[in-house]
C-alpha atoms as a PDB file:
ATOM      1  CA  UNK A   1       0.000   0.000   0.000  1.00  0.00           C
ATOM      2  CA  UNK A   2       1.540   3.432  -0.965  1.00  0.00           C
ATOM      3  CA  UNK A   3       1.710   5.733   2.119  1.00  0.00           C
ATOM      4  CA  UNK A   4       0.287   8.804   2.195  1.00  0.00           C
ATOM      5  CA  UNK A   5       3.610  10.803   2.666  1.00  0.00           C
ATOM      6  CA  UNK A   6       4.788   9.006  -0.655  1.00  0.00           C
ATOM      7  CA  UNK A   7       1.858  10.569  -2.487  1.00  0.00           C
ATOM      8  CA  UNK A   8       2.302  13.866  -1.390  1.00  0.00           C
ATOM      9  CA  UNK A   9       6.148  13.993  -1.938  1.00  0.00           C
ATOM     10  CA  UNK A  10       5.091  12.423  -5.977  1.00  0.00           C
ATOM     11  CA  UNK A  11       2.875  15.656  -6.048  1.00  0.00           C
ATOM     12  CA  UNK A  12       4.807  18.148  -4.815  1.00  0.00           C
ATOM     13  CA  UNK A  13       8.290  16.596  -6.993  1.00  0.00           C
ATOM     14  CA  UNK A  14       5.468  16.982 -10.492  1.00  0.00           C
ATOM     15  CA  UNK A  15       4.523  20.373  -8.989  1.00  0.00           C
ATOM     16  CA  UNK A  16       8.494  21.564  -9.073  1.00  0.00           C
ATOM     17  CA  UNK A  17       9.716  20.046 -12.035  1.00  0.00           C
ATOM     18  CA  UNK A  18       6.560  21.677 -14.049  1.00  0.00           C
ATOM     19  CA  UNK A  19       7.797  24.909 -12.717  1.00  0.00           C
ATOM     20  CA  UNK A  20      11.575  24.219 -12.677  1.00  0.00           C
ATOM     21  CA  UNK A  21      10.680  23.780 -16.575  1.00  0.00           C
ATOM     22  CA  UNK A  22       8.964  26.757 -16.915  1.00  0.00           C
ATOM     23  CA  UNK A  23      10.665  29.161 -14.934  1.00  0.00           C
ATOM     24  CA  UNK A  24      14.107  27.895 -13.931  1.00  0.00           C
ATOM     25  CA  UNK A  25      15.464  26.350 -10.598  1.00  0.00           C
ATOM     26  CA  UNK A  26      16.384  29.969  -9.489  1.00  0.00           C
ATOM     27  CA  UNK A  27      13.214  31.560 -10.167  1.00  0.00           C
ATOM     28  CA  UNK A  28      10.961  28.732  -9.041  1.00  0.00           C
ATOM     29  CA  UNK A  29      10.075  29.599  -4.837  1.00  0.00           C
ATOM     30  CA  UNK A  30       9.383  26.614  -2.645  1.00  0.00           C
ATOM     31  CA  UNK A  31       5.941  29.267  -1.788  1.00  0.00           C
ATOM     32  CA  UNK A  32       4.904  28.695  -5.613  1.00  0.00           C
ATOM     33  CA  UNK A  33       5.872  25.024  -5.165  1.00  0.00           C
ATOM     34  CA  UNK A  34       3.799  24.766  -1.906  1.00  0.00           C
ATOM     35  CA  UNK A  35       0.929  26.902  -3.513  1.00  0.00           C
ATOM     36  CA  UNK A  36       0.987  24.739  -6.970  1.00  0.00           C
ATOM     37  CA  UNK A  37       0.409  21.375  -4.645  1.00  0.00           C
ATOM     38  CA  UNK A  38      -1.838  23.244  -2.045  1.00  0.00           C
ATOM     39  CA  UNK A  39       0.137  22.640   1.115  1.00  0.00           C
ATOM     40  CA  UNK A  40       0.514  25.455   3.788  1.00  0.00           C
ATOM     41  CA  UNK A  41       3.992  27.374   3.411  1.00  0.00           C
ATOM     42  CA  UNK A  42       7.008  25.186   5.035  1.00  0.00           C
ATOM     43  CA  UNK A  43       5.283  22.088   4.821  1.00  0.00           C
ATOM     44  CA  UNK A  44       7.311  21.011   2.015  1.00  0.00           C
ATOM     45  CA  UNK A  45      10.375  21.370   4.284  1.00  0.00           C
ATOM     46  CA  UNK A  46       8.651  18.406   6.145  1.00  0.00           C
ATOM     47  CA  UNK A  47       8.890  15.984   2.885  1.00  0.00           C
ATOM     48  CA  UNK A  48      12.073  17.576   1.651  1.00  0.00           C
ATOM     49  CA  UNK A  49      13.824  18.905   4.550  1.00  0.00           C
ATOM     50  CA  UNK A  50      16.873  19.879   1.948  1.00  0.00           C
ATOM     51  CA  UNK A  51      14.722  22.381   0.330  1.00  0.00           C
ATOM     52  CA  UNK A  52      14.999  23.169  -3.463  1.00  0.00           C
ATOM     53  CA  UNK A  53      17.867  21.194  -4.688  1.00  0.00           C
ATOM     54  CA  UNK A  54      16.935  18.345  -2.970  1.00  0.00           C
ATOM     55  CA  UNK A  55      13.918  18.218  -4.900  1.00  0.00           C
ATOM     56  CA  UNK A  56      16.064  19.433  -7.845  1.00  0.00           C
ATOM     57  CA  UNK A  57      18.391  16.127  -7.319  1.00  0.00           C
ATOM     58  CA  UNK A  58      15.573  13.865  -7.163  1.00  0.00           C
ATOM     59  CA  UNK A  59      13.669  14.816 -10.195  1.00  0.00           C
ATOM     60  CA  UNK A  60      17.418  14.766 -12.171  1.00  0.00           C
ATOM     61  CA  UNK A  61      18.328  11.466 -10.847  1.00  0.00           C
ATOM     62  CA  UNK A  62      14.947   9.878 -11.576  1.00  0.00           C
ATOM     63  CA  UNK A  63      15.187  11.253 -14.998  1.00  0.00           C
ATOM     64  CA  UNK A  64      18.650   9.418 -15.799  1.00  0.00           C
ATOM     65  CA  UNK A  65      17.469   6.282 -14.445  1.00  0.00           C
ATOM     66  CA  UNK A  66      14.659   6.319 -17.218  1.00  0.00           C
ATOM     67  CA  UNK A  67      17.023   7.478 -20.086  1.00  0.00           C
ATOM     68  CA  UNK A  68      19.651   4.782 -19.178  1.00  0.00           C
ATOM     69  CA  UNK A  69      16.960   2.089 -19.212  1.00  0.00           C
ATOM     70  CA  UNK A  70      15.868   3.150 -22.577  1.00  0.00           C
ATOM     71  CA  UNK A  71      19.308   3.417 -23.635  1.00  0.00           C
ATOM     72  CA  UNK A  72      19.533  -0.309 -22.208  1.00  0.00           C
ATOM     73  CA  UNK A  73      17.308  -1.506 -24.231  1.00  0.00           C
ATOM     74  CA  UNK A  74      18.455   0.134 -27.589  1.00  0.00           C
ATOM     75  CA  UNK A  75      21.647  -2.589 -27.191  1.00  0.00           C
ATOM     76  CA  UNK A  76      21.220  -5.163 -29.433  1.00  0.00           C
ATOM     77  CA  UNK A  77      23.756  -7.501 -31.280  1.00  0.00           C
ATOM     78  CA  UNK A  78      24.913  -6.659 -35.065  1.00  0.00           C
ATOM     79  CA  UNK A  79      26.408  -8.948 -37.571  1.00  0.00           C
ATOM     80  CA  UNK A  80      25.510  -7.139 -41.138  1.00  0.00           C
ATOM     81  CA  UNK A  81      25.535  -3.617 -42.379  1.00  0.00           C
ATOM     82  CA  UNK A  82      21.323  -3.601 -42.194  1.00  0.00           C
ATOM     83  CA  UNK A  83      21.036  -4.662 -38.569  1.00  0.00           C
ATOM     84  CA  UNK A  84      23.684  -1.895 -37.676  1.00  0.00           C
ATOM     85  CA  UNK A  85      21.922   0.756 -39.404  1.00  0.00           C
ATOM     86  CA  UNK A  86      18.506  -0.195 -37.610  1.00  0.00           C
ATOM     87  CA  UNK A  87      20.587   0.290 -34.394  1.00  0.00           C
ATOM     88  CA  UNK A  88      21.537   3.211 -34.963  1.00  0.00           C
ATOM     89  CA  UNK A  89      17.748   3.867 -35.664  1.00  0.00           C
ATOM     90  CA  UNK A  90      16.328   1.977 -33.360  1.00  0.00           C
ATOM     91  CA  UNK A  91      18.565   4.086 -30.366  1.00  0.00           C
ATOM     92  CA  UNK A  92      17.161   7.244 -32.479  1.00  0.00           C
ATOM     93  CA  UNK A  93      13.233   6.198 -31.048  1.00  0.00           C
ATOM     94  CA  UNK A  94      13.980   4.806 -28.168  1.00  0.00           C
ATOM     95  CA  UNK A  95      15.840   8.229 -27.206  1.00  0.00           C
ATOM     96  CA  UNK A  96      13.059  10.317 -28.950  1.00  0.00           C
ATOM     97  CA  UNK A  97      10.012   7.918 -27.255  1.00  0.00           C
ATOM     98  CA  UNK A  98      11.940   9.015 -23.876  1.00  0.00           C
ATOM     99  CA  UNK A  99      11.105  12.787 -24.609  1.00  0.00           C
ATOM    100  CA  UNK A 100       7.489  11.941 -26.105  1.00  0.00           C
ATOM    101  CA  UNK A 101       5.700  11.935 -23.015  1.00  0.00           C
ATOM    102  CA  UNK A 102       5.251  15.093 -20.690  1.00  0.00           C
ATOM    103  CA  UNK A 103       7.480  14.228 -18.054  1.00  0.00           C
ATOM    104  CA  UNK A 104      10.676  12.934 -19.639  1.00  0.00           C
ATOM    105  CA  UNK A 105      10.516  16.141 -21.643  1.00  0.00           C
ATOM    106  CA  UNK A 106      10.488  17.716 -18.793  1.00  0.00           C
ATOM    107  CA  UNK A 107      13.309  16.237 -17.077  1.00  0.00           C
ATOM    108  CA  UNK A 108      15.181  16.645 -20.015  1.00  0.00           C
ATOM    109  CA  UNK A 109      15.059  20.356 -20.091  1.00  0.00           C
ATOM    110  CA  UNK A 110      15.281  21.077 -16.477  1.00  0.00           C
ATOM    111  CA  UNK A 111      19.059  18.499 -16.470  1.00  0.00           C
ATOM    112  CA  UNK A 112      20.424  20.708 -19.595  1.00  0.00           C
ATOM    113  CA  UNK A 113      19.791  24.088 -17.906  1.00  0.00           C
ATOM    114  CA  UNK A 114      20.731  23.345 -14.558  1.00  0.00           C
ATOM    115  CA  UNK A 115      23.990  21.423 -15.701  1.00  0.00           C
ATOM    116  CA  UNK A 116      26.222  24.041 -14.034  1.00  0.00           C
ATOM    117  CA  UNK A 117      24.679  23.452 -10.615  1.00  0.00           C
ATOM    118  CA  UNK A 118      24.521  19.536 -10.749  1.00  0.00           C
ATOM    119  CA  UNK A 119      26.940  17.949  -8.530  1.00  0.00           C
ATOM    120  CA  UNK A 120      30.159  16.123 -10.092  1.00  0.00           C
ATOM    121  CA  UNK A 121      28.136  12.665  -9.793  1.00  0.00           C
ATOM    122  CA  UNK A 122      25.674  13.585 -11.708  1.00  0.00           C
ATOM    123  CA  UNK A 123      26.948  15.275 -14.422  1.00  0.00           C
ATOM    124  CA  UNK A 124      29.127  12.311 -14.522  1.00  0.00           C
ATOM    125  CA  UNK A 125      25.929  10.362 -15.092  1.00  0.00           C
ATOM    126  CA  UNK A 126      25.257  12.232 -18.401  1.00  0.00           C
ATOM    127  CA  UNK A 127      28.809  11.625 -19.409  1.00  0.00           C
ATOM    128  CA  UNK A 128      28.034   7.580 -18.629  1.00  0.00           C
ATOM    129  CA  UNK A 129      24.774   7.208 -20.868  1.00  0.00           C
ATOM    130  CA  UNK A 130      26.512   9.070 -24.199  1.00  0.00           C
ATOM    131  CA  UNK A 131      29.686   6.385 -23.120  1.00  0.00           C
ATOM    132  CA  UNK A 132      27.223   3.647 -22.821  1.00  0.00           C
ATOM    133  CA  UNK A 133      25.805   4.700 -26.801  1.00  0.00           C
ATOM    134  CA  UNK A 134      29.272   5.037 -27.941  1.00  0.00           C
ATOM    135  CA  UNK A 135      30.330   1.619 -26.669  1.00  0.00           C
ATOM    136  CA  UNK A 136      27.437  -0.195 -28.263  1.00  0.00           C
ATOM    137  CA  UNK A 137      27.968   1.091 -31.576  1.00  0.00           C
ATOM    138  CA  UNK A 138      31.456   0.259 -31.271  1.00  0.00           C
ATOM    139  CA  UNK A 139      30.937  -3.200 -30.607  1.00  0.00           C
ATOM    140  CA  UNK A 140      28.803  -3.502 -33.602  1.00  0.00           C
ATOM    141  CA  UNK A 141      31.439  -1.709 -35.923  1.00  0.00           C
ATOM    142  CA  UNK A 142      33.827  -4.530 -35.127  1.00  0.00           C
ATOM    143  CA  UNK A 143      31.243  -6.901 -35.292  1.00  0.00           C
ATOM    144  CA  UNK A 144      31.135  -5.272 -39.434  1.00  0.00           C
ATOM    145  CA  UNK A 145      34.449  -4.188 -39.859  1.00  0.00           C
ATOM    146  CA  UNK A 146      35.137  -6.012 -42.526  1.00  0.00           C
ATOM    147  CA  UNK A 147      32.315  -4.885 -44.719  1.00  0.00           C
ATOM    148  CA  UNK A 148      33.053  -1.373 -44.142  1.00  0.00           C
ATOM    149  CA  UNK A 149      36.062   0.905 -45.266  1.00  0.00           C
ATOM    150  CA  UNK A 150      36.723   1.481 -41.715  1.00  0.00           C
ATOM    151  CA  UNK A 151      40.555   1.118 -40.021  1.00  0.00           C
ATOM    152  CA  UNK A 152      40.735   0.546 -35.976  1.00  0.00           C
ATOM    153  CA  UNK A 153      42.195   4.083 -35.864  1.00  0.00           C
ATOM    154  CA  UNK A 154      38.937   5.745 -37.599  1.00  0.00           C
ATOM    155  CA  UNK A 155      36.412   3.618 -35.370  1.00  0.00           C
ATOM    156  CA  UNK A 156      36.240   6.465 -32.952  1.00  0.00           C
ATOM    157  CA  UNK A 157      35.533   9.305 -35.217  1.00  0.00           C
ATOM    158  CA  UNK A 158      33.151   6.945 -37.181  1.00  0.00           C
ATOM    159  CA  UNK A 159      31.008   6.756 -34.190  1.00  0.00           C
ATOM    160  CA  UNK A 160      31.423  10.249 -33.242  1.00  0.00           C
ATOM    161  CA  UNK A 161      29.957  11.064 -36.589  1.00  0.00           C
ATOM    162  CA  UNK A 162      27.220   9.032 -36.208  1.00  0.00           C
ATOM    163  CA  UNK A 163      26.486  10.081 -32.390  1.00  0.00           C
ATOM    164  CA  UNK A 164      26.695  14.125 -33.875  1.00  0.00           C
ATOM    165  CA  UNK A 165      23.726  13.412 -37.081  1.00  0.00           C
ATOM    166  CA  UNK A 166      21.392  11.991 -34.360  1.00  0.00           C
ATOM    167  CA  UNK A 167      21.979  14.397 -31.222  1.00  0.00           C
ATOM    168  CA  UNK A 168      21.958  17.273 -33.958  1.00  0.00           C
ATOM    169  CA  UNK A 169      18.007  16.335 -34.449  1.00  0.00           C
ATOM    170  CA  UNK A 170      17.564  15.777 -30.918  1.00  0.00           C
ATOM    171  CA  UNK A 171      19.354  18.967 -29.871  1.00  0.00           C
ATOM    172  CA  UNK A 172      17.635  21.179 -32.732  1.00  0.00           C
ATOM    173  CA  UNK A 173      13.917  20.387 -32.170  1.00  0.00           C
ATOM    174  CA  UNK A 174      14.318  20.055 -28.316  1.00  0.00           C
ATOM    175  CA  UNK A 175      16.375  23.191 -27.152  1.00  0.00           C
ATOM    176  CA  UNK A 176      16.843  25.391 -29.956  1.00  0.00           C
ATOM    177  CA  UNK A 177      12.988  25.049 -31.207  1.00  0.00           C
ATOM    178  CA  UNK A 178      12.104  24.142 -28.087  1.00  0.00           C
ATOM    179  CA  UNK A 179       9.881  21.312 -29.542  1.00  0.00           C
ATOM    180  CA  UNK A 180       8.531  18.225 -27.258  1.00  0.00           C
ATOM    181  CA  UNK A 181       8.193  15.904 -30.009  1.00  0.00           C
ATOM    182  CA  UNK A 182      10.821  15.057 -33.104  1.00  0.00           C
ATOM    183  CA  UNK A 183       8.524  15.498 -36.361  1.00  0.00           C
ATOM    184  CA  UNK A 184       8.088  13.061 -38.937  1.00  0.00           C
ATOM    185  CA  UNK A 185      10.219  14.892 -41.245  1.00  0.00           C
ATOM    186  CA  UNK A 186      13.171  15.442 -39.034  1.00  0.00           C
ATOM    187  CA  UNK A 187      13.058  11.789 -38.405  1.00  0.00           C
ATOM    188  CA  UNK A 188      13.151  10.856 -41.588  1.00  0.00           C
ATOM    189  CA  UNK A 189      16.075  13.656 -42.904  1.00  0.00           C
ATOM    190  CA  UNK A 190      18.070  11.983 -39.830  1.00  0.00           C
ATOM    191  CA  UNK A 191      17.657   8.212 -41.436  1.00  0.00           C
ATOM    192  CA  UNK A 192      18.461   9.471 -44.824  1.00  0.00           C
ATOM    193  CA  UNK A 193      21.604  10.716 -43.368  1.00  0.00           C
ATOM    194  CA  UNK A 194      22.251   7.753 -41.276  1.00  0.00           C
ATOM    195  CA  UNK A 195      21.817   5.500 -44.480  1.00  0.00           C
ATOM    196  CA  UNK A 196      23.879   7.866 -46.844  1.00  0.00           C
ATOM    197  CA  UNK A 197      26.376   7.702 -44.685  1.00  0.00           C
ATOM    198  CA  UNK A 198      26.712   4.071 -43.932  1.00  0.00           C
ATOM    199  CA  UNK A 199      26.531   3.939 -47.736  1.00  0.00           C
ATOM    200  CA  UNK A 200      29.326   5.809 -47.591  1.00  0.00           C
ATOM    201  CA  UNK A 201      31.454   3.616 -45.544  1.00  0.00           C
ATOM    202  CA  UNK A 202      30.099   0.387 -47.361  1.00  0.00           C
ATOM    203  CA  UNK A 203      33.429  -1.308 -49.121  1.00  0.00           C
END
């Protein structure tokens, strides 16, 4: 049975990230937080007795637990140049079905504006899910290296290549047009890059 406390601490973390989105971390009072969940002013202190960033912690840390599990999933084994470029696609919607829904996009946003006042650990976190990417698709380039044009020394940049056409998307609609959703036709510009490219490589 969930406990009461546990319902009203799920309210009031919604209540901050929805403003922590809107406004900013800085600009967000715990009285607007308080008011937004309808709790008497200090209460929250009683749920999150760190204030602010604690609440700022927990919605950051819940939202790389759900991008690493989709990332997770996205790692799949590759033996031909078809099955490597669905991976790469296949990490494409899994990342973009992350941001789909209301909250992810939210978490999203609210971890790439605070960055500069996350601790060490968890912008070390960020670093660990692009690593985790990069290492997949590495294992698969081996797994095709001989049908590509592809030395050992040019695996990294390879990858870093491919990492750059799909975060450019992501990046683009997300921040710059501060989208929630990739459109169809981004989607499909990114594949058409993905597969020129890994035509390009093809021997």
């Amino acid at each position: 049975m969930v406990k009461k406390s546990d319902i009203q601490k799920e309210k009031i973390l919604k209540a901050a990230q929805d403003l922590f989105a809107k406004k900013g971390f800085e600009a967000t009072t715990t009285r607007e937080i308080n008011r937004a969940v309808g709790i008497s002013d200090g209460s929250l202190y009683y749920y999150f007795p760190e204030g602010k960033k604690q609440i700022l912690d927990m919605i950051v840390e819940k939202g790389m637990v759900h991008r690493e599990q989709g990332v997770a999933r996205s790692s799949i084994e590759v033996h031909s140049l078809q099955e490597f470029e669905e991976q790469i696609l296949d990490m494409f919607d899994r990342v973009c079905e992350i941001f789909s829904d209301e909250e992810g996009y939210r978490s999203f946003m609210i971890t790439i504006r605070e960055r500069a006042i996350l601790s060490n650990e968890q912008s070390e976190w960020i670093s660990q899910i692009l690593i985790r990417i990069k290492k997949n698709l590495t294992t698969s380039v081996k797994n095709i290296q001989d049908q590509i044009c592809i030395s050992d020394d040019e695996i990294t940049t390879l990858i870093d290549i491919i990492v750059a056409i799909t975060q450019r998307s992501i990046y683009e609609e997300l921040l710059i047009k501060n989208k929630k959703t990739i459109e169809p036709e981004v989607r499909k510009r990114t594949i058409d890059q993905v597969q020129l490219f890994i035509k390009l490589i093809t021997k």
